[in-house]
N, C-alpha and C. Protein backbone atom coordinates (compact mmCIF):
# COMPACT_ATOMS: atom_id res chain seq x y z
N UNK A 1 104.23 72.72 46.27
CA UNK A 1 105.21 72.76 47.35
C UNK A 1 106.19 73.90 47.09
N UNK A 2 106.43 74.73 48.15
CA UNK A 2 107.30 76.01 47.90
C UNK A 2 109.01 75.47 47.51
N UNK A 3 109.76 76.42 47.11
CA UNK A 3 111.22 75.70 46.97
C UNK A 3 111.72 76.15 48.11
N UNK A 4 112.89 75.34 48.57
CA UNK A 4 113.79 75.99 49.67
C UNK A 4 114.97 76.57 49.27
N UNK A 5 114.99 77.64 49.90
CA UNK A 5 116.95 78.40 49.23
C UNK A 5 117.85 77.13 50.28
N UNK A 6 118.95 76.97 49.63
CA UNK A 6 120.05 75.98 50.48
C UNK A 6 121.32 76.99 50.80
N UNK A 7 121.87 77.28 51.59
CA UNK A 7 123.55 77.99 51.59
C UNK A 7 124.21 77.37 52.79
N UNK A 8 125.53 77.77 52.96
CA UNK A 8 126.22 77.22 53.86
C UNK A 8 126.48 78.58 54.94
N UNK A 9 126.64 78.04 55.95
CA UNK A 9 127.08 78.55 56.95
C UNK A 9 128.06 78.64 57.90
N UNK A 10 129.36 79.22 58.39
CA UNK A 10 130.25 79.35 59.52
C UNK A 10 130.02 78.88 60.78
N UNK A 11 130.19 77.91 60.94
CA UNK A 11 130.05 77.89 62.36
C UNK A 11 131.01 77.85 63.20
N UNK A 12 131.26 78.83 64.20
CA UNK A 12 132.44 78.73 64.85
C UNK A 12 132.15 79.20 66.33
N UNK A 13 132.79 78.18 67.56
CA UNK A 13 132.91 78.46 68.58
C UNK A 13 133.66 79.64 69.13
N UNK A 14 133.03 80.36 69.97
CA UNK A 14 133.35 81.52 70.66
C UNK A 14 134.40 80.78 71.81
N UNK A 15 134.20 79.97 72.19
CA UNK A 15 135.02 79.31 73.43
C UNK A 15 136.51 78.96 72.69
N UNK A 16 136.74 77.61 72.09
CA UNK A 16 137.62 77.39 71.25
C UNK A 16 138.22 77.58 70.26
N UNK A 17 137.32 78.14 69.19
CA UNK A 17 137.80 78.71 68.05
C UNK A 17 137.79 77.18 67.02
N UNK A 18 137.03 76.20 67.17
CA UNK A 18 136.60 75.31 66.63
C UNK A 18 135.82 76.18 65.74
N UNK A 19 135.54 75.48 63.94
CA UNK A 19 134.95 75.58 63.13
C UNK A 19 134.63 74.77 62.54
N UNK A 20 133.77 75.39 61.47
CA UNK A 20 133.46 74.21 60.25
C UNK A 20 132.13 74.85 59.30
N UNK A 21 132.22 74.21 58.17
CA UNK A 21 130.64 75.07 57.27
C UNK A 21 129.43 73.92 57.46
N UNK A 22 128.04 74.79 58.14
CA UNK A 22 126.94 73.81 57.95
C UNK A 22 126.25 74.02 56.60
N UNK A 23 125.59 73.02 56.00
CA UNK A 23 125.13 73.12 55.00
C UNK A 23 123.19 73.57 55.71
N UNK A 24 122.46 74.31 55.08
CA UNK A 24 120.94 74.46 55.58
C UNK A 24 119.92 74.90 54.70
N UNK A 25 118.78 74.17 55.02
CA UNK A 25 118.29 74.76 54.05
C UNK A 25 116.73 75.37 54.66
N UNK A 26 115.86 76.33 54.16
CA UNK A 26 114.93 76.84 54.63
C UNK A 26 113.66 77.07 53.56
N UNK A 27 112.46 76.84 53.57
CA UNK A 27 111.48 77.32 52.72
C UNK A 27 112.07 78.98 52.60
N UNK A 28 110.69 79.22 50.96
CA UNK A 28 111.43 80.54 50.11
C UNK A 28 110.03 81.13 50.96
N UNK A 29 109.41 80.84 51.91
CA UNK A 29 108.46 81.60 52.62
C UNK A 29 108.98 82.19 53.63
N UNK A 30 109.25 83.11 53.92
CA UNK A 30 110.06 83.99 55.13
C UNK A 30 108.95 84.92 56.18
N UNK A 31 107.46 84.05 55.93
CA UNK A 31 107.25 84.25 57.39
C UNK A 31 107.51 83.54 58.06
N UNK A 32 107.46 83.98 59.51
CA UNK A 32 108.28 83.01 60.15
C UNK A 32 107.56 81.89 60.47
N UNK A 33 105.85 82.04 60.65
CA UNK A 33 105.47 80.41 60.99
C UNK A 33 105.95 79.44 59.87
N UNK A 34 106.14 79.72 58.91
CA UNK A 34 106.62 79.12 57.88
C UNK A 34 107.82 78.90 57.33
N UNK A 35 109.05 79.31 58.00
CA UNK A 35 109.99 79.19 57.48
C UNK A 35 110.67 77.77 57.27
N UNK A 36 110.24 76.91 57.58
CA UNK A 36 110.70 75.66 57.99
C UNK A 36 112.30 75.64 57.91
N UNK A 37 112.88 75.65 58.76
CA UNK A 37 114.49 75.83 58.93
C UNK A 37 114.83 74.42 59.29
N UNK A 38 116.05 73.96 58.44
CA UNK A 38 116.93 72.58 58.53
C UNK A 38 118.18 72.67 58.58
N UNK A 39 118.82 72.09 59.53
CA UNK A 39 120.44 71.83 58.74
C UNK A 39 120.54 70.83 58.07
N UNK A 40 120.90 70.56 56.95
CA UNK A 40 121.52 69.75 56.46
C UNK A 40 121.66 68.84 56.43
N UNK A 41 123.19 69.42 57.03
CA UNK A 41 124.68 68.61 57.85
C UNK A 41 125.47 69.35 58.48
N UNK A 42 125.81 68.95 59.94
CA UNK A 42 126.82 70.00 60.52
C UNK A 42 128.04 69.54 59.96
N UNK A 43 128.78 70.57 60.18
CA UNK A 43 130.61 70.10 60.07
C UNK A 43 130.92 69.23 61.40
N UNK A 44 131.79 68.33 61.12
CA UNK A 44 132.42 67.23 62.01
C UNK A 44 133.01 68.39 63.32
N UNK A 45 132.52 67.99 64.39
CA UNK A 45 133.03 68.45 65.72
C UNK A 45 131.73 69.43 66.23
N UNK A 46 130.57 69.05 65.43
CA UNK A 46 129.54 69.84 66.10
C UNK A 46 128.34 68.95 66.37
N UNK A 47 127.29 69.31 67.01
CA UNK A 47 126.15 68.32 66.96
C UNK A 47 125.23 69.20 67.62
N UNK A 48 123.63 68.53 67.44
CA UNK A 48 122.58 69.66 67.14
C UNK A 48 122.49 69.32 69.19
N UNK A 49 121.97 70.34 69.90
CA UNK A 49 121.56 70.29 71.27
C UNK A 49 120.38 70.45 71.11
N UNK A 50 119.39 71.16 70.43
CA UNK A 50 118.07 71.41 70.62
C UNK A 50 117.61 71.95 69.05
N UNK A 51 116.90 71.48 68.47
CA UNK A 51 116.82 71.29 67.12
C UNK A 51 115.29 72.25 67.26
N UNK A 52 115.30 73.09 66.02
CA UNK A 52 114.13 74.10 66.19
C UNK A 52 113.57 74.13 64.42
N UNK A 53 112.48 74.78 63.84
CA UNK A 53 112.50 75.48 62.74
C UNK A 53 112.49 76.74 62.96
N UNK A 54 113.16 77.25 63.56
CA UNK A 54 113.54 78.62 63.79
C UNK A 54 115.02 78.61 63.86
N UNK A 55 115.96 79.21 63.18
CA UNK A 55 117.33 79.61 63.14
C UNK A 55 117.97 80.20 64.57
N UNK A 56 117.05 81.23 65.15
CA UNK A 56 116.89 81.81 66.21
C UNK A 56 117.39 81.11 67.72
N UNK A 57 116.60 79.82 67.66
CA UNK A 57 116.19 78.91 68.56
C UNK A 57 117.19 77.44 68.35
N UNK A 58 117.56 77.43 67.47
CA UNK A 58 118.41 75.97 66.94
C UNK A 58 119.72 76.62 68.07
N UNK A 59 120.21 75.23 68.40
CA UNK A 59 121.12 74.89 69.69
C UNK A 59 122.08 74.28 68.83
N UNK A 60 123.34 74.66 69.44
CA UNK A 60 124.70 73.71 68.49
C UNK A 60 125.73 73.09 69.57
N UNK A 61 126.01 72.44 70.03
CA UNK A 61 126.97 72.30 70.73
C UNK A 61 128.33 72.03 70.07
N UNK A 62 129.21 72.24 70.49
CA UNK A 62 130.92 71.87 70.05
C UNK A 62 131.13 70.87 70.57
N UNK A 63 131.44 70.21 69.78
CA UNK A 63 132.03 68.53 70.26
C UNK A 63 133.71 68.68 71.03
N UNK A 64 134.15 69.88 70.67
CA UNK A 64 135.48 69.65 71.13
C UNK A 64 135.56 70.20 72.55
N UNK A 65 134.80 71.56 72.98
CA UNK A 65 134.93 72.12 74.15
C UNK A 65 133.67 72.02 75.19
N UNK A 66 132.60 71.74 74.39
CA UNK A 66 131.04 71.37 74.80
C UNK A 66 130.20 72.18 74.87
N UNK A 67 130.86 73.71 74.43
CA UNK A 67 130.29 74.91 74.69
C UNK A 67 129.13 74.83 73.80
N UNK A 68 127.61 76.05 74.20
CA UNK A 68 126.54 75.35 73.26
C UNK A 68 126.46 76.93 72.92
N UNK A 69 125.84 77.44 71.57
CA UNK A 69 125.46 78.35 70.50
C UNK A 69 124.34 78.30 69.95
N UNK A 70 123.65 79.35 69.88
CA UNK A 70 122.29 79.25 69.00
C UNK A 70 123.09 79.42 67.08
N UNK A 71 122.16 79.15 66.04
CA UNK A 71 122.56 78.87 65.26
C UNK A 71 122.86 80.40 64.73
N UNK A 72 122.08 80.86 64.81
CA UNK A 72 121.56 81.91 63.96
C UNK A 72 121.42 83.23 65.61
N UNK A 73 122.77 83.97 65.68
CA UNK A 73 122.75 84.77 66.82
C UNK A 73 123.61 85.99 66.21
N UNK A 74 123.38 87.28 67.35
CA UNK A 74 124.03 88.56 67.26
C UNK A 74 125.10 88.31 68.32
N UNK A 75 126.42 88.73 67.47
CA UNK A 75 127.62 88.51 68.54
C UNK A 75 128.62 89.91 68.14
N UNK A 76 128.63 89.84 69.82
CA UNK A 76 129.43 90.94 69.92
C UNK A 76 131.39 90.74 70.24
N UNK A 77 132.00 90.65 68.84
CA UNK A 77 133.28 90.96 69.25
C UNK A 77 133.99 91.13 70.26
N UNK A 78 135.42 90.96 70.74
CA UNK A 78 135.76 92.14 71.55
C UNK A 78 136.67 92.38 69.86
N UNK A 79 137.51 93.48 70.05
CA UNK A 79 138.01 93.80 69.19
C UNK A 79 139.50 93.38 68.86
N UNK A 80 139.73 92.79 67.51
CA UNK A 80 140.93 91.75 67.11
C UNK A 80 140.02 90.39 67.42
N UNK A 81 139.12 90.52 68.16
CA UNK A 81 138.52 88.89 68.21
C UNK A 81 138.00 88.38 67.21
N UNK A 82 137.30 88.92 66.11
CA UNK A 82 136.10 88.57 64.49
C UNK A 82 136.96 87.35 64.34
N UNK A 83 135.76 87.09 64.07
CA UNK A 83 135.97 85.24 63.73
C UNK A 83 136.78 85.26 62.67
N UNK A 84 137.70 84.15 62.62
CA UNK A 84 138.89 83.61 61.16
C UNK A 84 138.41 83.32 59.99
N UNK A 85 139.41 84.21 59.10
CA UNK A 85 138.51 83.26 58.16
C UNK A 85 138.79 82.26 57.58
């Protein structure tokens, strides 16, 4: 059985500015039919909308504003906006 790397992750709403760290973990195989992608655990105020093994494709919704996020996305700033740290 392959090992999986585990790290945490930022998750933060573009709408609210709600956060929190998910914990995830993924096989050490990085093709992609194989990557098998998991969360964890989200941080409190989030919950999964559409659950994938693809990072790409995983859905998050915000519990506080309802707004929904892929897990694993390219975001474009405006500028002074970069997420808090």
């Amino acid at each position: 059985m392959a090992a999986r790397d585990r790290y945490s992750r930022k998750l933060e709403c573009s709408q609210c500015g709600h956060s929190g760290y998910a914990e995830v973990s993924e096989s050490d195989d990085k093709r992609p039919a194989r990557r098998d992608f998991r969360i964890d655990e989200l941080p409190r105020g989030f919950s999964t909308e559409f659950s994938s093994t693809d990072p790409k494709k995983y859905v998050i919704r915000c519990g506080e504003c309802g707004h929904k996020f892929r897990f694993e996305q390219k975001t474009a700033y405006a500028p002074g906006g970069e997420p808090r740290g």
